[in-house]
Protein backbone atom coordinates (compact mmCIF):
# COMPACT_ATOMS: atom_id res chain seq x y z
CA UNK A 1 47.07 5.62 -133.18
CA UNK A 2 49.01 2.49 -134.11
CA UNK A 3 51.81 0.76 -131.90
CA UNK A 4 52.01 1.04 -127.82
CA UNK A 5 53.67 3.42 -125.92
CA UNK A 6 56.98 0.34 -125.80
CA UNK A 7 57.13 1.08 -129.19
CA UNK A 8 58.35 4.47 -129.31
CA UNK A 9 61.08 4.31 -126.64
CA UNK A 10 63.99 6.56 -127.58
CA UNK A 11 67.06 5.62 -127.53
CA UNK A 12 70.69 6.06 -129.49
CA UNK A 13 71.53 2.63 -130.09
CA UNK A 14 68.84 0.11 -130.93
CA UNK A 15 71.28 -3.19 -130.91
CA UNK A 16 71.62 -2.31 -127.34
CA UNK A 17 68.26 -2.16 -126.13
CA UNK A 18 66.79 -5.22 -126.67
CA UNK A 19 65.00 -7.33 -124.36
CA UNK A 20 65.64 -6.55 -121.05
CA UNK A 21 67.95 -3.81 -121.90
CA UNK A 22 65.19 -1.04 -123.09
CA UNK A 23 65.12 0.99 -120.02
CA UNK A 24 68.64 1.34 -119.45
CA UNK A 25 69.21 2.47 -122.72
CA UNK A 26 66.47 5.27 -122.63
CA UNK A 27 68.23 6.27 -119.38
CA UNK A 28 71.87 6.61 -121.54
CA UNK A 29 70.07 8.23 -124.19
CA UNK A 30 69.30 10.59 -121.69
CA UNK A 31 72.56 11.26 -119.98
CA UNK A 32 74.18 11.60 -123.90
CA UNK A 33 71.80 14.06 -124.50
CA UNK A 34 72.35 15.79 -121.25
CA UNK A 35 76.02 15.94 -120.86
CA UNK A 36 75.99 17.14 -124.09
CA UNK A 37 73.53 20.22 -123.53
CA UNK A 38 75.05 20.87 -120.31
CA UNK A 39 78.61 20.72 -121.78
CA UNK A 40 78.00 23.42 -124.33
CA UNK A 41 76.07 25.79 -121.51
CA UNK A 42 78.77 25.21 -119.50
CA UNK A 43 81.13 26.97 -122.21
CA UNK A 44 78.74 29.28 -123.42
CA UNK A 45 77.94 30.61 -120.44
CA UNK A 46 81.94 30.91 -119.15
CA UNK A 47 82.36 32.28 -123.09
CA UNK A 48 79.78 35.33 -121.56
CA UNK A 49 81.56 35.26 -118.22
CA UNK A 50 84.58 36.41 -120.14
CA UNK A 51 86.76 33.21 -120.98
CA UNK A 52 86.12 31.45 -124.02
CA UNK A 53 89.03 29.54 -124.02
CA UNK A 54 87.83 27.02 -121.12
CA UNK A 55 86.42 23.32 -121.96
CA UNK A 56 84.02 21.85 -119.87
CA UNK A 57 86.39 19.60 -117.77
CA UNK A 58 88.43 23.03 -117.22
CA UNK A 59 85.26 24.92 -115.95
CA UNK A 60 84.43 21.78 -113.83
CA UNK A 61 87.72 21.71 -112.04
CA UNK A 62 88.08 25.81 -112.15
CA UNK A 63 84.87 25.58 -109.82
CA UNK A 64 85.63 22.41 -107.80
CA UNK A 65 89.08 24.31 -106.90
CA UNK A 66 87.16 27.39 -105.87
CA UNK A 67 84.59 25.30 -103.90
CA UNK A 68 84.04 26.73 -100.10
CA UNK A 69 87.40 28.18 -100.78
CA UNK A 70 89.37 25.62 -99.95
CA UNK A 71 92.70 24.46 -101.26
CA UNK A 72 92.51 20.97 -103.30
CA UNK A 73 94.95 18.65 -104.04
CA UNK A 74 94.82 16.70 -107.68
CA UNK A 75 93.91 13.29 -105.81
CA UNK A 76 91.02 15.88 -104.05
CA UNK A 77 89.41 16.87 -108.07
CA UNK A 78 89.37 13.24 -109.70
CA UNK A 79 87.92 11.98 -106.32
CA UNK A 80 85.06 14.80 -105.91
CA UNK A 81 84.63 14.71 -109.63
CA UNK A 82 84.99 10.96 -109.96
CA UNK A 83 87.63 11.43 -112.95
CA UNK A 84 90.00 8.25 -112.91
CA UNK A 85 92.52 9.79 -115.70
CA UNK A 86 94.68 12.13 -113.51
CA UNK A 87 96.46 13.22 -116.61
CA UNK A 88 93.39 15.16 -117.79
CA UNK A 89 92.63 16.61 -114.97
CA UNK A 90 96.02 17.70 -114.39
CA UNK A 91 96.43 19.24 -117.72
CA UNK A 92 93.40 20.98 -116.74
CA UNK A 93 95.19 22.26 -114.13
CA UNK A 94 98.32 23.67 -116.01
CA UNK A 95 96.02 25.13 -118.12
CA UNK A 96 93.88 27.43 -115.28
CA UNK A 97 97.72 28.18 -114.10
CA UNK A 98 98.85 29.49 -117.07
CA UNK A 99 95.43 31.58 -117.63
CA UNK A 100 96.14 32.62 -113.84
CA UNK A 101 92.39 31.51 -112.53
CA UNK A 102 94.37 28.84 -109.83
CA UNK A 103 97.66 29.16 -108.05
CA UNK A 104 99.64 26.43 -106.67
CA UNK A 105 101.66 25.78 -103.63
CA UNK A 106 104.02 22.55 -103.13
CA UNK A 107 104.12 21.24 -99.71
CA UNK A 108 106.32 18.18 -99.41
CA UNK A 109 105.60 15.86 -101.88
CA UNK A 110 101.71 17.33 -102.37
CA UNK A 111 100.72 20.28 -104.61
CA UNK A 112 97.93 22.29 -103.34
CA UNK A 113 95.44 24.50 -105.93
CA UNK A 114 93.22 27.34 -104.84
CA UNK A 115 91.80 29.66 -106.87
CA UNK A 116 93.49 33.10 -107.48
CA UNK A 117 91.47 36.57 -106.93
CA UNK A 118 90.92 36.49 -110.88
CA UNK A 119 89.63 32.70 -110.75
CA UNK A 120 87.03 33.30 -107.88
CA UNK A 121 86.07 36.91 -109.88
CA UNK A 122 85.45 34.64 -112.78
CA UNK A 123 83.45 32.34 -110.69
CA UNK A 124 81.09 35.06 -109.44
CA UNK A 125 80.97 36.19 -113.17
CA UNK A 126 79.64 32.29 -114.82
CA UNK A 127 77.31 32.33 -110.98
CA UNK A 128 75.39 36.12 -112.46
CA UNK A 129 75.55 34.56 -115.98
CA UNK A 130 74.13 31.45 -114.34
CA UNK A 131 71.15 33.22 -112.29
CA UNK A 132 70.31 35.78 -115.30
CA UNK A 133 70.49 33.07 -118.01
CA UNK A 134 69.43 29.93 -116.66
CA UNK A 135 67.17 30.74 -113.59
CA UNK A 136 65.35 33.67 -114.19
CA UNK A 137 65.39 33.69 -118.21
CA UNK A 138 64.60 29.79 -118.42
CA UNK A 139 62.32 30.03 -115.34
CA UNK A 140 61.95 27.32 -113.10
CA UNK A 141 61.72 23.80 -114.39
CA UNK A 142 58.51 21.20 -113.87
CA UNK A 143 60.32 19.72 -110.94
CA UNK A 144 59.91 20.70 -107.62
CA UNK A 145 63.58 21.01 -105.47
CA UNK A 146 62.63 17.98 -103.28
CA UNK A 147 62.23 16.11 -107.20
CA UNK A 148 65.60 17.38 -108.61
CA UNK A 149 67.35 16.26 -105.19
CA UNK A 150 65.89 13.08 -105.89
CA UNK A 151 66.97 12.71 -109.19
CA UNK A 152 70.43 14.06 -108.64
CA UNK A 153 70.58 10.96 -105.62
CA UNK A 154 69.48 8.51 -108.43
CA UNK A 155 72.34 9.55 -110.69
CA UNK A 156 74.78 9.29 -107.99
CA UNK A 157 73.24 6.25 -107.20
CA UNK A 158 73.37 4.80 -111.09
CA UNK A 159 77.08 5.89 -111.17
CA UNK A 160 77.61 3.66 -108.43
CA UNK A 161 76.56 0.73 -110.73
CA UNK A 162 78.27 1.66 -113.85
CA UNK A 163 81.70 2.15 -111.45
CA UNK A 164 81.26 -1.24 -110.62
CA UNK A 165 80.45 -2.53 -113.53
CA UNK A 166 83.29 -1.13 -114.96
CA UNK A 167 85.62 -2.73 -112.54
CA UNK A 168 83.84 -6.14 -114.02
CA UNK A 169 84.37 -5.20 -117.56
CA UNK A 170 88.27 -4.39 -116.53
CA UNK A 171 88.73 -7.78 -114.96
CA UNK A 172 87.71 -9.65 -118.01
């Protein structure tokens, strides 16, 4: 076998992973790839739900509105979701209003989203698609829960540091 392990890292962008910079890049090779595979299962598996008209960022808010069933405000969504353009999200939103999966209600100066009864029905429909697709047809992964709670707490964790680093970038 020629060349070390170092020599096969994987990555998208070469120019941006030398020297010190190998392991990060491996690690956004990984997210690309990841986002990307769980973007198009997102839609696929709404598509079998019954609405193939959603993107992902519609079937993330869809779901963050219907979370524990409680209404949301816009400033709620980019928050939870940790979306800085409001204008996407809230086109989002005039979208799953006009498809009649949220409903609205304007109290003072705030507007309030819930799901409607068809929204939370579609919900339960991508959760069974979910289960019968992705659990029990994939089976479970190599990772133990206690591992993918650990790795979900790193990614948190990373998108702590590329916040802040993108408040740096903005401030030169």
């Amino acid at each position: 076998m020629t060349g070390s392990q170092d020599d096969r890292r994987i990555v998208s962008s070469r120019h941006l992973a030398e020297g010190e910079g190998w392991e990060v890049s491996e690690y956004e090779f990984g997210l690309i790839i990841a986002y990307n595979a769980f973007s198009r299962w997102m839609t696929r598996c709404m598509t079998a739900a019954g609405q193939p008209e959603l993107n992902p960022l519609d079937i993330l808010i869809l779901h963050n509105v219907n979370h524990r069933d409680r209404e949301k405000r816009l400033s709620d969504i980019c928050f939870l979701l940790n979306i800085e353009d409001t204008h996407t999200v809230n086109y989002a939103l005039r979208k799953l209003l006009k498809a009649g999966l949220v409903i609205s209600e304007k109290r003072g100066k705030e507007v309030f989203y819930s799901t409607s009864p068809t929204g939370a029905d579609l919900c339960r429909a991508y959760r069974d698609v979910r289960r019968q697709c992705l659990l029990e047809a994939v089976g479970p992964t190599d990772f133990k829960g206690s591992e993918l709670r650990e790795i979900a707490r790193s990614l948190r964790t990373l998108s702590g540091q590329y916040d802040q680093a993108s408040r740096a970038a903005a401030s030169l």
